[in-house]
PDB file of N, CA and C in Angstrom:
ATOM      1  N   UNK A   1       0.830  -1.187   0.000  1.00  0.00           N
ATOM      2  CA  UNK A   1       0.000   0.000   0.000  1.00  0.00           C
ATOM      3  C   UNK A   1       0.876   1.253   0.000  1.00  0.00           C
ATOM      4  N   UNK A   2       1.600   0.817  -0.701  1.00  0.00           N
ATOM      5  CA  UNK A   2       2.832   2.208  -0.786  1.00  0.00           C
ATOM      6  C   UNK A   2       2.176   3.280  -1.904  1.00  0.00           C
ATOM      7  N   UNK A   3       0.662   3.379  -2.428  1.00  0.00           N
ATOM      8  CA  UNK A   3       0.228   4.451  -3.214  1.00  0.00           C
ATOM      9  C   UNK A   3      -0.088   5.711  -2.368  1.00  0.00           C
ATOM     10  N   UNK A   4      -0.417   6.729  -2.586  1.00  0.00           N
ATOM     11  CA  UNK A   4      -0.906   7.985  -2.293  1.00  0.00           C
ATOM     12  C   UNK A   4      -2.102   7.971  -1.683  1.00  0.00           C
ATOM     13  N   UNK A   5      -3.143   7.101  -2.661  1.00  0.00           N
ATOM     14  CA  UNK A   5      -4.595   6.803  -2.041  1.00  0.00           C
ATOM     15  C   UNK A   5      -4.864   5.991  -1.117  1.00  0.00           C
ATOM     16  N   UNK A   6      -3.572   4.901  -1.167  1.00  0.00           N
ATOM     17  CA  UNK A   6      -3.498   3.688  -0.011  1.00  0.00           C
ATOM     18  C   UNK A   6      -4.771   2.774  -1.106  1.00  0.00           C
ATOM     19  N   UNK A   7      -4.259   2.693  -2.444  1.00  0.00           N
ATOM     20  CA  UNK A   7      -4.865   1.926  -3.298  1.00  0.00           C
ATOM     21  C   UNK A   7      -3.974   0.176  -3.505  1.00  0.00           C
ATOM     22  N   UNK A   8      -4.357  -0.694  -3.018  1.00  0.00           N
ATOM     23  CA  UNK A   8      -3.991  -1.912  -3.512  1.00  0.00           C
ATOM     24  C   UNK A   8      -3.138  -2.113  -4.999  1.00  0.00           C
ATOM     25  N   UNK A   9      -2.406  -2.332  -5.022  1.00  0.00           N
ATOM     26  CA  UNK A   9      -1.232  -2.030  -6.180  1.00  0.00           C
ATOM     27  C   UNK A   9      -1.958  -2.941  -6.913  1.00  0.00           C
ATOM     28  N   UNK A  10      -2.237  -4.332  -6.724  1.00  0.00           N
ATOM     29  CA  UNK A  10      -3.134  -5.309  -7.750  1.00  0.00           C
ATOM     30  C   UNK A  10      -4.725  -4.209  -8.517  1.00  0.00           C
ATOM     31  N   UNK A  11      -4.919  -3.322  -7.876  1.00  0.00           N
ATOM     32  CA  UNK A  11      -6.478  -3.318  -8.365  1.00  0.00           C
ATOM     33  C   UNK A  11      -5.923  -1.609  -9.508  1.00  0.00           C
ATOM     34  N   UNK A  12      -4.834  -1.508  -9.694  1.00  0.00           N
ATOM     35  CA  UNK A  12      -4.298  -0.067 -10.108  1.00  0.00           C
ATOM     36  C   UNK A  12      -4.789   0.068 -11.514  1.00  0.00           C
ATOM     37  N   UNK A  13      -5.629  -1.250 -12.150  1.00  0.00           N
ATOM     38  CA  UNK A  13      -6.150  -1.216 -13.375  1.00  0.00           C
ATOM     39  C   UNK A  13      -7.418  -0.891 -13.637  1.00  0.00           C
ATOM     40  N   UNK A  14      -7.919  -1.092 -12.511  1.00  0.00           N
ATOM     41  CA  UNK A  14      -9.334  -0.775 -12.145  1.00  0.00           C
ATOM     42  C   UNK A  14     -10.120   0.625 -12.564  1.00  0.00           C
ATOM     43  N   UNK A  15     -10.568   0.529 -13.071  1.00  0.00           N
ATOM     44  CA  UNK A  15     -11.197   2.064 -13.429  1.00  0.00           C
ATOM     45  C   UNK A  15     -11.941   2.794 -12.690  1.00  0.00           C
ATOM     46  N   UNK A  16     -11.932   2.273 -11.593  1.00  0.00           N
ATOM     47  CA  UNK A  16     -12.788   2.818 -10.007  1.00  0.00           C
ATOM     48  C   UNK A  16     -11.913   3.828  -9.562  1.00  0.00           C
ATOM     49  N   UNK A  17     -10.713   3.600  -9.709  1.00  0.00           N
ATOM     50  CA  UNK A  17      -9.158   4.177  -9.094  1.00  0.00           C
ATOM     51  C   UNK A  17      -8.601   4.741  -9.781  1.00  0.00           C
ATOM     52  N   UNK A  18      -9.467   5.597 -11.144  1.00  0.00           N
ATOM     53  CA  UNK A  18      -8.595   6.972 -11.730  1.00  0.00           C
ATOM     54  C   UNK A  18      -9.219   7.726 -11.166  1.00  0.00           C
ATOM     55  N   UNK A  19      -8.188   8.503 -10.157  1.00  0.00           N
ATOM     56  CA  UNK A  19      -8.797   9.694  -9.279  1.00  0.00           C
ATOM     57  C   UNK A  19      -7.989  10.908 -10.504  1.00  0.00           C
ATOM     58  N   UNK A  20      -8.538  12.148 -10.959  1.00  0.00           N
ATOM     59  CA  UNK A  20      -8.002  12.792 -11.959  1.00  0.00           C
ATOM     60  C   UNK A  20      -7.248  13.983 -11.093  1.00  0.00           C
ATOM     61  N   UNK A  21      -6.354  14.642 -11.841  1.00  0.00           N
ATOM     62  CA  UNK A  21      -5.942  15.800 -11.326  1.00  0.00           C
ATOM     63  C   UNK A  21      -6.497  16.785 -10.536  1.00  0.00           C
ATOM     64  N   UNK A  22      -5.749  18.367  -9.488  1.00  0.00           N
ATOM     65  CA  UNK A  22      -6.855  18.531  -9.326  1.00  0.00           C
ATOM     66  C   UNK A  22      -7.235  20.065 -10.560  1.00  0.00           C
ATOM     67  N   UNK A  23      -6.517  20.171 -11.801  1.00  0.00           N
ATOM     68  CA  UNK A  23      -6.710  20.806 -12.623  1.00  0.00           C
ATOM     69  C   UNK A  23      -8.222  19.836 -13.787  1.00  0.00           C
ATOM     70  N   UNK A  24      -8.096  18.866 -14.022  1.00  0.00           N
ATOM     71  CA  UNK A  24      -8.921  18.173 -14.292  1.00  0.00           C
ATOM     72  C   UNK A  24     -10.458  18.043 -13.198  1.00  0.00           C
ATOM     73  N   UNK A  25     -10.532  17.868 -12.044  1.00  0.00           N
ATOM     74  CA  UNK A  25     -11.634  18.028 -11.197  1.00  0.00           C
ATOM     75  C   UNK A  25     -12.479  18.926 -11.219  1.00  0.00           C
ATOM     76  N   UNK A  26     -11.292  20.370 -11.356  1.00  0.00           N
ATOM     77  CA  UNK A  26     -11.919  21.218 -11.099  1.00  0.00           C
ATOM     78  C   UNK A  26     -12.742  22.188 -11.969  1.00  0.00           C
ATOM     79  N   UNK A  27     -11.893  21.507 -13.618  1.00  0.00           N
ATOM     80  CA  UNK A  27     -12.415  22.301 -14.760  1.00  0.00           C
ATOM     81  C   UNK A  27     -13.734  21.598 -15.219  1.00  0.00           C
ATOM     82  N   UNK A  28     -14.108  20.398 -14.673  1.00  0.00           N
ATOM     83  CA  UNK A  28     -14.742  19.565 -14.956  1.00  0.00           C
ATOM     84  C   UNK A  28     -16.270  19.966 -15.107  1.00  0.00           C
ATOM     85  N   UNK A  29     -16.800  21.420 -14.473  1.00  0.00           N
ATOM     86  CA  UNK A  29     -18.160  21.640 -14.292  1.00  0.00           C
ATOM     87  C   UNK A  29     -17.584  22.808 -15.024  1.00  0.00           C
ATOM     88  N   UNK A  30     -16.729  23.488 -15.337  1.00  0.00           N
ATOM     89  CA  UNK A  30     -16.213  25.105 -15.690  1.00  0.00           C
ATOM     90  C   UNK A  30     -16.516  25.385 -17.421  1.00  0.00           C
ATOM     91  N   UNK A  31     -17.368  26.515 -17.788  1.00  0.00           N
ATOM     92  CA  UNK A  31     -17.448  26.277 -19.055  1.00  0.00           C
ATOM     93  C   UNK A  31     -16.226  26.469 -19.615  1.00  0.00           C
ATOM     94  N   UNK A  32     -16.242  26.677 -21.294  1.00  0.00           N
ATOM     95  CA  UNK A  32     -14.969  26.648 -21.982  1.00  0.00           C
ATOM     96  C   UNK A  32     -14.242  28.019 -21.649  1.00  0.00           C
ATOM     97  N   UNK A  33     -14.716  29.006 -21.664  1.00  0.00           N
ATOM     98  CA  UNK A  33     -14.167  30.323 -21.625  1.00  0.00           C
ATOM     99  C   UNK A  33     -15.007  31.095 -20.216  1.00  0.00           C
ATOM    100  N   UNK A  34     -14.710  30.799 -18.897  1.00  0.00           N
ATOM    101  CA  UNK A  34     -15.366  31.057 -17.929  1.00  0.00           C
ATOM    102  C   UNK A  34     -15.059  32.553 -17.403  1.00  0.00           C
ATOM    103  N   UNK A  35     -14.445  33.572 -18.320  1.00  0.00           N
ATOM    104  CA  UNK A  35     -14.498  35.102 -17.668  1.00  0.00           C
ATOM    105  C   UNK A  35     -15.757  35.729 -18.399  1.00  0.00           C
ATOM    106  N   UNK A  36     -16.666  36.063 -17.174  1.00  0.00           N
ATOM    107  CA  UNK A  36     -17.798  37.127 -17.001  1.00  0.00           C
ATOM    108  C   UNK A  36     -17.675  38.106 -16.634  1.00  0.00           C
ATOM    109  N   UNK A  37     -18.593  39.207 -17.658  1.00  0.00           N
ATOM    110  CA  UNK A  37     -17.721  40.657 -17.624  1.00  0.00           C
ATOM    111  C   UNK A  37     -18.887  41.412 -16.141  1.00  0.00           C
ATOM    112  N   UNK A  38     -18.305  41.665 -15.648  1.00  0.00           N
ATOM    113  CA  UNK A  38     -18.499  42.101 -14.391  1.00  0.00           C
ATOM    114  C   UNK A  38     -20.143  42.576 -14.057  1.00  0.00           C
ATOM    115  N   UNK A  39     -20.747  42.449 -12.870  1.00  0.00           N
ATOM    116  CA  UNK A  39     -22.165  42.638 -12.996  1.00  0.00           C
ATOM    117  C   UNK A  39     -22.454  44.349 -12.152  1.00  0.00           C
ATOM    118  N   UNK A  40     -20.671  44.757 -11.329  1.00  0.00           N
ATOM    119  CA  UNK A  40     -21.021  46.057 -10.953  1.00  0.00           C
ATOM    120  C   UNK A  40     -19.382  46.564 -11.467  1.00  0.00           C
ATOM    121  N   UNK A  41     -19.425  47.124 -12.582  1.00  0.00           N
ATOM    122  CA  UNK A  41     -18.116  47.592 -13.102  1.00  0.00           C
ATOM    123  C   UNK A  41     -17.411  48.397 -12.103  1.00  0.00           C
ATOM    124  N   UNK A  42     -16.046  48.718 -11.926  1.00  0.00           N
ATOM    125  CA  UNK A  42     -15.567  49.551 -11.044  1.00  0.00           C
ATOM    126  C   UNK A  42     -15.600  51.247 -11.790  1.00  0.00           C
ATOM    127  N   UNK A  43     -15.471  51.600 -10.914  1.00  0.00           N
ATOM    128  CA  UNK A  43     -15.169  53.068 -11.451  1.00  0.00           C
ATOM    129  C   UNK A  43     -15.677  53.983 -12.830  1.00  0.00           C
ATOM    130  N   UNK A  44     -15.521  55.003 -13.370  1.00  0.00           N
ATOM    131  CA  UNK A  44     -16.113  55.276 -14.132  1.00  0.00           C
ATOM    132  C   UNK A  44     -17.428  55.461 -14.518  1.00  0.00           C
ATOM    133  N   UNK A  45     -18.229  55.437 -13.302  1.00  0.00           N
ATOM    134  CA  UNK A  45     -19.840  55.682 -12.813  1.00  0.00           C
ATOM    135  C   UNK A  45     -19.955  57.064 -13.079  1.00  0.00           C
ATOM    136  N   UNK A  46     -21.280  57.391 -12.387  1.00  0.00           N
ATOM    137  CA  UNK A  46     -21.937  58.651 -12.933  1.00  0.00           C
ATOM    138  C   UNK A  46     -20.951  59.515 -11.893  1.00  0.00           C
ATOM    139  N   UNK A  47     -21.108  60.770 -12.008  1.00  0.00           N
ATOM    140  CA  UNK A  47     -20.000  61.671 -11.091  1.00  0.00           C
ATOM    141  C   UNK A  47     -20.568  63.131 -10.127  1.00  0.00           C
ATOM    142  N   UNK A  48     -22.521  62.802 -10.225  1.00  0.00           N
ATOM    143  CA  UNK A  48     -23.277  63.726  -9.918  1.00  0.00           C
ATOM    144  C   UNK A  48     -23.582  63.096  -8.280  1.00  0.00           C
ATOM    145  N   UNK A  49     -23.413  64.098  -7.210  1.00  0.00           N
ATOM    146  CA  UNK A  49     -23.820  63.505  -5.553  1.00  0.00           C
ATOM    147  C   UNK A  49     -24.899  62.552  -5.306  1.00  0.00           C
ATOM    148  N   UNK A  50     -24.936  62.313  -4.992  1.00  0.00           N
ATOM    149  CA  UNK A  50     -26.105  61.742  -4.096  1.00  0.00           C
ATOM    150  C   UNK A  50     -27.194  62.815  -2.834  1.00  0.00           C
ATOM    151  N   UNK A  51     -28.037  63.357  -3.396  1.00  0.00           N
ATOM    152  CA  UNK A  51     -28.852  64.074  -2.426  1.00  0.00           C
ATOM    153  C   UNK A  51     -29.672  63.039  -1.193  1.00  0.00           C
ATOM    154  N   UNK A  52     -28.894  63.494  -0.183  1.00  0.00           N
ATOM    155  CA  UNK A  52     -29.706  63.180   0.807  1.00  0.00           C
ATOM    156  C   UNK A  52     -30.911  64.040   1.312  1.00  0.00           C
ATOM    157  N   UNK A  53     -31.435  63.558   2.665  1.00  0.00           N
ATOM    158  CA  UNK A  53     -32.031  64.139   3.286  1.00  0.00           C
ATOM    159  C   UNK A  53     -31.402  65.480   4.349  1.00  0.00           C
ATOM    160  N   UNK A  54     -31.709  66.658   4.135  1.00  0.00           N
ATOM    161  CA  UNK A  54     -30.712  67.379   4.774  1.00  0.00           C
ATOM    162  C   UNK A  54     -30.927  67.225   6.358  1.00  0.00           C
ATOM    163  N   UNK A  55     -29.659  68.131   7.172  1.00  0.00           N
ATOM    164  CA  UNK A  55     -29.991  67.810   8.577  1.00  0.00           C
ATOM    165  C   UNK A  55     -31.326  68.192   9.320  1.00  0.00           C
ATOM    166  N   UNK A  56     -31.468  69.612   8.029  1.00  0.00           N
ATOM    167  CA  UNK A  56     -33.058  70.172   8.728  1.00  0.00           C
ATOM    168  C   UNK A  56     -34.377  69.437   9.245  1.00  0.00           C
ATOM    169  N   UNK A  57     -34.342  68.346   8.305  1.00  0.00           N
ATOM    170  CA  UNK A  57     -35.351  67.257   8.219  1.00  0.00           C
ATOM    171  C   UNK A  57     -34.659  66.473   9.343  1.00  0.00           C
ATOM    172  N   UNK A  58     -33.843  66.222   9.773  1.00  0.00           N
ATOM    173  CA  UNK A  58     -33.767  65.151  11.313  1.00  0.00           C
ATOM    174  C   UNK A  58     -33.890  65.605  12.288  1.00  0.00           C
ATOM    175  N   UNK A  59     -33.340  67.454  12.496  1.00  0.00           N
ATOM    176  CA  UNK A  59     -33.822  68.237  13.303  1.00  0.00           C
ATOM    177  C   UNK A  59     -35.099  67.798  13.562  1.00  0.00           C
ATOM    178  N   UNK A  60     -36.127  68.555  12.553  1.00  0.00           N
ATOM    179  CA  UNK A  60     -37.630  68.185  12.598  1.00  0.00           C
ATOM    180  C   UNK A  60     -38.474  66.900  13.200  1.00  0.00           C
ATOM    181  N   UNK A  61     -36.991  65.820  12.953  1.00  0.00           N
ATOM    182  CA  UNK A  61     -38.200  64.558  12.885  1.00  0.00           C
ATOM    183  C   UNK A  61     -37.535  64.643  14.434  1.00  0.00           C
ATOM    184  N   UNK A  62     -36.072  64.733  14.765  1.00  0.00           N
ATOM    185  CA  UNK A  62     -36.289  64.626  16.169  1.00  0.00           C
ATOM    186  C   UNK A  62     -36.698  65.638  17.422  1.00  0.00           C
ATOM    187  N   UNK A  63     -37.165  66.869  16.682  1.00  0.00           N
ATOM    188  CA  UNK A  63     -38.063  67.710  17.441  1.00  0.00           C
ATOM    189  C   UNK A  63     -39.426  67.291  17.975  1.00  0.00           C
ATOM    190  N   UNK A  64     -39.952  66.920  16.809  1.00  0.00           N
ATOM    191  CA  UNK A  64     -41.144  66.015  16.495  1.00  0.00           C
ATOM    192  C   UNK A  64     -41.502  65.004  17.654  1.00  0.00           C
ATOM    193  N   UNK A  65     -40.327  64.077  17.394  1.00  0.00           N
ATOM    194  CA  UNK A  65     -40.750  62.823  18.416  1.00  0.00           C
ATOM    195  C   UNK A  65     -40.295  63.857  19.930  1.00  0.00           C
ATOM    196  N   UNK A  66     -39.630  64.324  20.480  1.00  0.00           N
ATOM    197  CA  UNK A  66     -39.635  64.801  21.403  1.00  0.00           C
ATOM    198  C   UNK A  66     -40.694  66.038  22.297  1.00  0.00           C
ATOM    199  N   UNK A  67     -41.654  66.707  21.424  1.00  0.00           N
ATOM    200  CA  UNK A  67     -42.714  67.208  21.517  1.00  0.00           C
ATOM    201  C   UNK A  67     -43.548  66.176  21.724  1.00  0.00           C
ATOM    202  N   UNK A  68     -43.961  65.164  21.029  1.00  0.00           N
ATOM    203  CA  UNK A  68     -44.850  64.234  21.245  1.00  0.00           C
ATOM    204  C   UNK A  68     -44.789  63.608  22.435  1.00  0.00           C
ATOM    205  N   UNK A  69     -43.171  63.362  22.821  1.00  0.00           N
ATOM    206  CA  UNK A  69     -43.300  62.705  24.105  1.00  0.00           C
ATOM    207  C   UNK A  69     -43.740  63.519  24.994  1.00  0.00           C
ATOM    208  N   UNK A  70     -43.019  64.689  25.223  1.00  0.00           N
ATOM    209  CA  UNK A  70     -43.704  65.895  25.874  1.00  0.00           C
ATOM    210  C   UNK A  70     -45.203  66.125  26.195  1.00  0.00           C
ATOM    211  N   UNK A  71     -46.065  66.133  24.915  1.00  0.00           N
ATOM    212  CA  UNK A  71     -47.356  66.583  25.214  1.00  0.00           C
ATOM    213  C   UNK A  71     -47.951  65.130  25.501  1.00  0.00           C
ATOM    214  N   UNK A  72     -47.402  64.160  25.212  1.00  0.00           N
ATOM    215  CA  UNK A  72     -48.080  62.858  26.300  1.00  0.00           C
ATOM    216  C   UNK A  72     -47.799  62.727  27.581  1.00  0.00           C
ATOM    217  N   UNK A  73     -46.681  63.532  27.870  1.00  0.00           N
ATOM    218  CA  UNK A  73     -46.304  63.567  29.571  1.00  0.00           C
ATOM    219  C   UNK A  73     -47.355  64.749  30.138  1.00  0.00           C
ATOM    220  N   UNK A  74     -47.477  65.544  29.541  1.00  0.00           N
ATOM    221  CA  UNK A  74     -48.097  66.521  29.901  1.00  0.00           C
ATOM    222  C   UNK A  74     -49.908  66.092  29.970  1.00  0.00           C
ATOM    223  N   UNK A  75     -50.111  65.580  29.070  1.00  0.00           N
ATOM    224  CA  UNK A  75     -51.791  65.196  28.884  1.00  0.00           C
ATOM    225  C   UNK A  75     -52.215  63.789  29.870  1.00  0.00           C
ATOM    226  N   UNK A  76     -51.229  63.452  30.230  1.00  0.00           N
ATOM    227  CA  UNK A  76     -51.553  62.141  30.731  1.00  0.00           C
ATOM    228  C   UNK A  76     -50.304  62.060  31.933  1.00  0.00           C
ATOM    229  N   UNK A  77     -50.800  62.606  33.078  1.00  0.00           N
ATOM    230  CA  UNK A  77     -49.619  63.281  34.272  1.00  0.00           C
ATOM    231  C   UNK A  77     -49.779  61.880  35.070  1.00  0.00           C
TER     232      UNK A  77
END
């Protein structure tokens, strides 16, 4: 059992016991020409900001919720 696989030297004819490369294994499911051109290209995108929401509007929303808590503390003592 002096093989690699610990394969029986008598059975080395056997066609059970061609284990293939692992360049062969692995191309084995891989199509012929397997480069796909990218699904989010790098760089070279549009070059206009992104508008957010300004801070005024979080001011507001957290004025908002803090009045509310307020006039429920207040209405309901």
């Amino acid at each position: 059992m002096a093989s690699a696989h610990g394969i029986d030297p008598r059975a080395f004819e056997d066609p059970r016991n061609h284990y293939p490369t692992d360049d062969q294994f692995y191309a084995s499911d891989r199509p012929a020409h397997p480069v796909l051109p990218e699904d989010r290209p790098r760089g070279g995108g549009p070059t206009t900001t992104i508008k957010h929401r300004g801070t005024w509007a979080t001011v507001a929303l957290v004025a908002g919720i803090v009045l509310l808590i307020l006039v429920g503390i207040a209405l309901f003592p």
